[in-house]
C-alpha atoms as a PDB file:
ATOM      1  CA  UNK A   1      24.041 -26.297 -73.555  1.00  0.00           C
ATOM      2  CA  UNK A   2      21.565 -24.886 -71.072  1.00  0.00           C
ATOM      3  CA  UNK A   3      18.993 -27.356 -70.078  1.00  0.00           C
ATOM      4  CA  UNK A   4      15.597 -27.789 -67.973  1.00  0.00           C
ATOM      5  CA  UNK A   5      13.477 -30.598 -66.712  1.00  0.00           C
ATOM      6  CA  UNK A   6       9.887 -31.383 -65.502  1.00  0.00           C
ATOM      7  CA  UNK A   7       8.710 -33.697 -63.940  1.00  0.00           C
ATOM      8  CA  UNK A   8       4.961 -34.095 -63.809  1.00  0.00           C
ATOM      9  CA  UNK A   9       4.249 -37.179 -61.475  1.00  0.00           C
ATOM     10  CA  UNK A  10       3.712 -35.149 -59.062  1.00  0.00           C
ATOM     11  CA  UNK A  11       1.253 -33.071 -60.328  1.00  0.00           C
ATOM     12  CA  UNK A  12      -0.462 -35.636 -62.705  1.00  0.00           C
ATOM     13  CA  UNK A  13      -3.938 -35.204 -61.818  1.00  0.00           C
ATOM     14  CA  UNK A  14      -4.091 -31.633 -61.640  1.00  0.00           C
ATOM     15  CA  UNK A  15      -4.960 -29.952 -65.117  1.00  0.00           C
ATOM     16  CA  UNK A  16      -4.296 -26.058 -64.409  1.00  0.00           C
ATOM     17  CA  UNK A  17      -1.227 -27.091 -61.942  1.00  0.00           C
ATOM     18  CA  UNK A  18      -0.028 -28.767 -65.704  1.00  0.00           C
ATOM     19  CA  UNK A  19      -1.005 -26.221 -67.870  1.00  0.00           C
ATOM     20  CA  UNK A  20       0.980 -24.042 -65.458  1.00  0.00           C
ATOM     21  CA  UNK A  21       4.243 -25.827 -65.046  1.00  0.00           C
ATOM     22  CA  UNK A  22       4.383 -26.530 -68.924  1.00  0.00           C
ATOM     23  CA  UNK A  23       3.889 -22.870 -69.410  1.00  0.00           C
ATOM     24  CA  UNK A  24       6.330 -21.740 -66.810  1.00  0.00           C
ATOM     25  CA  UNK A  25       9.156 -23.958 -68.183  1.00  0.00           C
ATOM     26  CA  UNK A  26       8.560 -22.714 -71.636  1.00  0.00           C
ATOM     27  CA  UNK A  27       8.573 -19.191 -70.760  1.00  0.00           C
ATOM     28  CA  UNK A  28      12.004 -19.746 -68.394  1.00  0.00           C
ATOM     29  CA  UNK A  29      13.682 -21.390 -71.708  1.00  0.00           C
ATOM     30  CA  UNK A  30      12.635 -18.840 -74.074  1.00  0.00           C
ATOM     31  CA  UNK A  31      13.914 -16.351 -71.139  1.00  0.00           C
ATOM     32  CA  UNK A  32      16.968 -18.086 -69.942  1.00  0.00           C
ATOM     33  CA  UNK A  33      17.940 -19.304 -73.805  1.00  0.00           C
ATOM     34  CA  UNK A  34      17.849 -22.491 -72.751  1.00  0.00           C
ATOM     35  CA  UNK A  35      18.383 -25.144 -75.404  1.00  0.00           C
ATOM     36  CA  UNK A  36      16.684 -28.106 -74.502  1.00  0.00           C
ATOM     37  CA  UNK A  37      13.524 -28.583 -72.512  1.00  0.00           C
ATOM     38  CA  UNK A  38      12.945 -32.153 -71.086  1.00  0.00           C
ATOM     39  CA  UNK A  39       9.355 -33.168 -70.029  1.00  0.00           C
ATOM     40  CA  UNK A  40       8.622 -36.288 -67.951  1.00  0.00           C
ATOM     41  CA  UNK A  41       5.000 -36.909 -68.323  1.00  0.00           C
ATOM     42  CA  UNK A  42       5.552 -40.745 -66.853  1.00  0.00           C
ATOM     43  CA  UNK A  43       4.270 -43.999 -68.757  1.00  0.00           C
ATOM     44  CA  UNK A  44       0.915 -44.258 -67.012  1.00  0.00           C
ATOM     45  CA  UNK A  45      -1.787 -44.732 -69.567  1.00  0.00           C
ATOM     46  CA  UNK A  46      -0.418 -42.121 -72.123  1.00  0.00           C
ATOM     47  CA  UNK A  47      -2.858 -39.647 -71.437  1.00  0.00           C
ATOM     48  CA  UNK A  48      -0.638 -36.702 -69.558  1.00  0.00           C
ATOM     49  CA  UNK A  49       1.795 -37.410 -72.523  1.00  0.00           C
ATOM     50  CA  UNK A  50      -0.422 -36.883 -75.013  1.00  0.00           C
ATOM     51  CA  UNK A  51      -2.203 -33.487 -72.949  1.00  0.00           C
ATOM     52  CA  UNK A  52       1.327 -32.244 -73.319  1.00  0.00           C
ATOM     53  CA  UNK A  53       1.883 -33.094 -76.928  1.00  0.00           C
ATOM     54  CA  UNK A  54      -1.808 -30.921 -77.206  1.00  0.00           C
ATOM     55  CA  UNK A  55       0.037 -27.853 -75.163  1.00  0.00           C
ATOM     56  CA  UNK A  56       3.080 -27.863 -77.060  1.00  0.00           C
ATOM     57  CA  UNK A  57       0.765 -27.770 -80.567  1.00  0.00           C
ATOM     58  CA  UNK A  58      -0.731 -24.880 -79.414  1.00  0.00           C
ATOM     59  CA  UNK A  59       0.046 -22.011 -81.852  1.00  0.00           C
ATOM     60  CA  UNK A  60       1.293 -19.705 -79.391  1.00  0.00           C
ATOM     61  CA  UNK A  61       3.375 -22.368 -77.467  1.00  0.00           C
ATOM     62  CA  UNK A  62       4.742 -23.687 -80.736  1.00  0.00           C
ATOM     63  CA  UNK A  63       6.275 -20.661 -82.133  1.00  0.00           C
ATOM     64  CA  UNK A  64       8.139 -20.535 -79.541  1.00  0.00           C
ATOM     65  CA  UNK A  65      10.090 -24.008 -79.455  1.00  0.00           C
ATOM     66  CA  UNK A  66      12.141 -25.272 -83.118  1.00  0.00           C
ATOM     67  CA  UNK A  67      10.741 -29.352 -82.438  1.00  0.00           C
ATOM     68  CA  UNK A  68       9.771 -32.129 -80.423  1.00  0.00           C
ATOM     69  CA  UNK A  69      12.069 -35.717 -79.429  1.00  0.00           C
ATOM     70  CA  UNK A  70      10.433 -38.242 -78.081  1.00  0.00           C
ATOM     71  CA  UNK A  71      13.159 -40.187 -76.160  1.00  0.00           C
ATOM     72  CA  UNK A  72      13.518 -43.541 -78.139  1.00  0.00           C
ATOM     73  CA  UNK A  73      14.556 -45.495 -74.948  1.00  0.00           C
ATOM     74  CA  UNK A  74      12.281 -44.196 -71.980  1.00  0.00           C
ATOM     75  CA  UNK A  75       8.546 -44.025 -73.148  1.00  0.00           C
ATOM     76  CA  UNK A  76       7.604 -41.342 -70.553  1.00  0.00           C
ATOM     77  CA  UNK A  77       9.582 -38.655 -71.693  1.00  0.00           C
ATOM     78  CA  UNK A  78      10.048 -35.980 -74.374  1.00  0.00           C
ATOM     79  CA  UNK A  79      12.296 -33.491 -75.368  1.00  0.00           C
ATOM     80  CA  UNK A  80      11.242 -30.245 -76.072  1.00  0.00           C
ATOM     81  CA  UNK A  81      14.437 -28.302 -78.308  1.00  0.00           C
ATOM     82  CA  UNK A  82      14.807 -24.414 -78.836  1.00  0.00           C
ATOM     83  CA  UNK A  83      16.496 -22.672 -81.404  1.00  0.00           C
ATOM     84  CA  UNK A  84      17.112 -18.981 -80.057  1.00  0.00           C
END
């Protein structure tokens, strides 16, 4: 099973730098048939996790994933899987 990860710490505080990542690793796993997608937004205040949770409901973005895991154990992460 193909996976990819991203980690936005780096990048919190920069809103297009996000947008672009998040759109870039979407793109690669639609591309690349990639299975499962994880996203490390961090624990911070909850606010990059939730900006990503508002990406991934976009119409356009969510057509192209089958659902959304939030990782039970590790607040700061989700899982983004793709049926292809």
């Amino acid at each position: 099973m193909g996976k990819l990860k991203l980690d936005l710490h780096d990048i919190f505080n920069k809103g297009t730098d996000i947008d672009r990542a998040l759109n870039d690793i979407m793109a690669e796993a639609v591309d690349k048939r990639i299975q499962l997608v994880e996203i490390i937004p961090g624990k911070g205040s909850g606010q990059l996790k939730k900006k990503v949770i508002r990406f991934l409901q976009q119409p356009h973005i969510k057509k192209m994933y089958h659902r959304i895991d939030k990782d039970s154990d590790n607040f700061g992460r989700l899982f983004v899987r793709f049926k292809h």
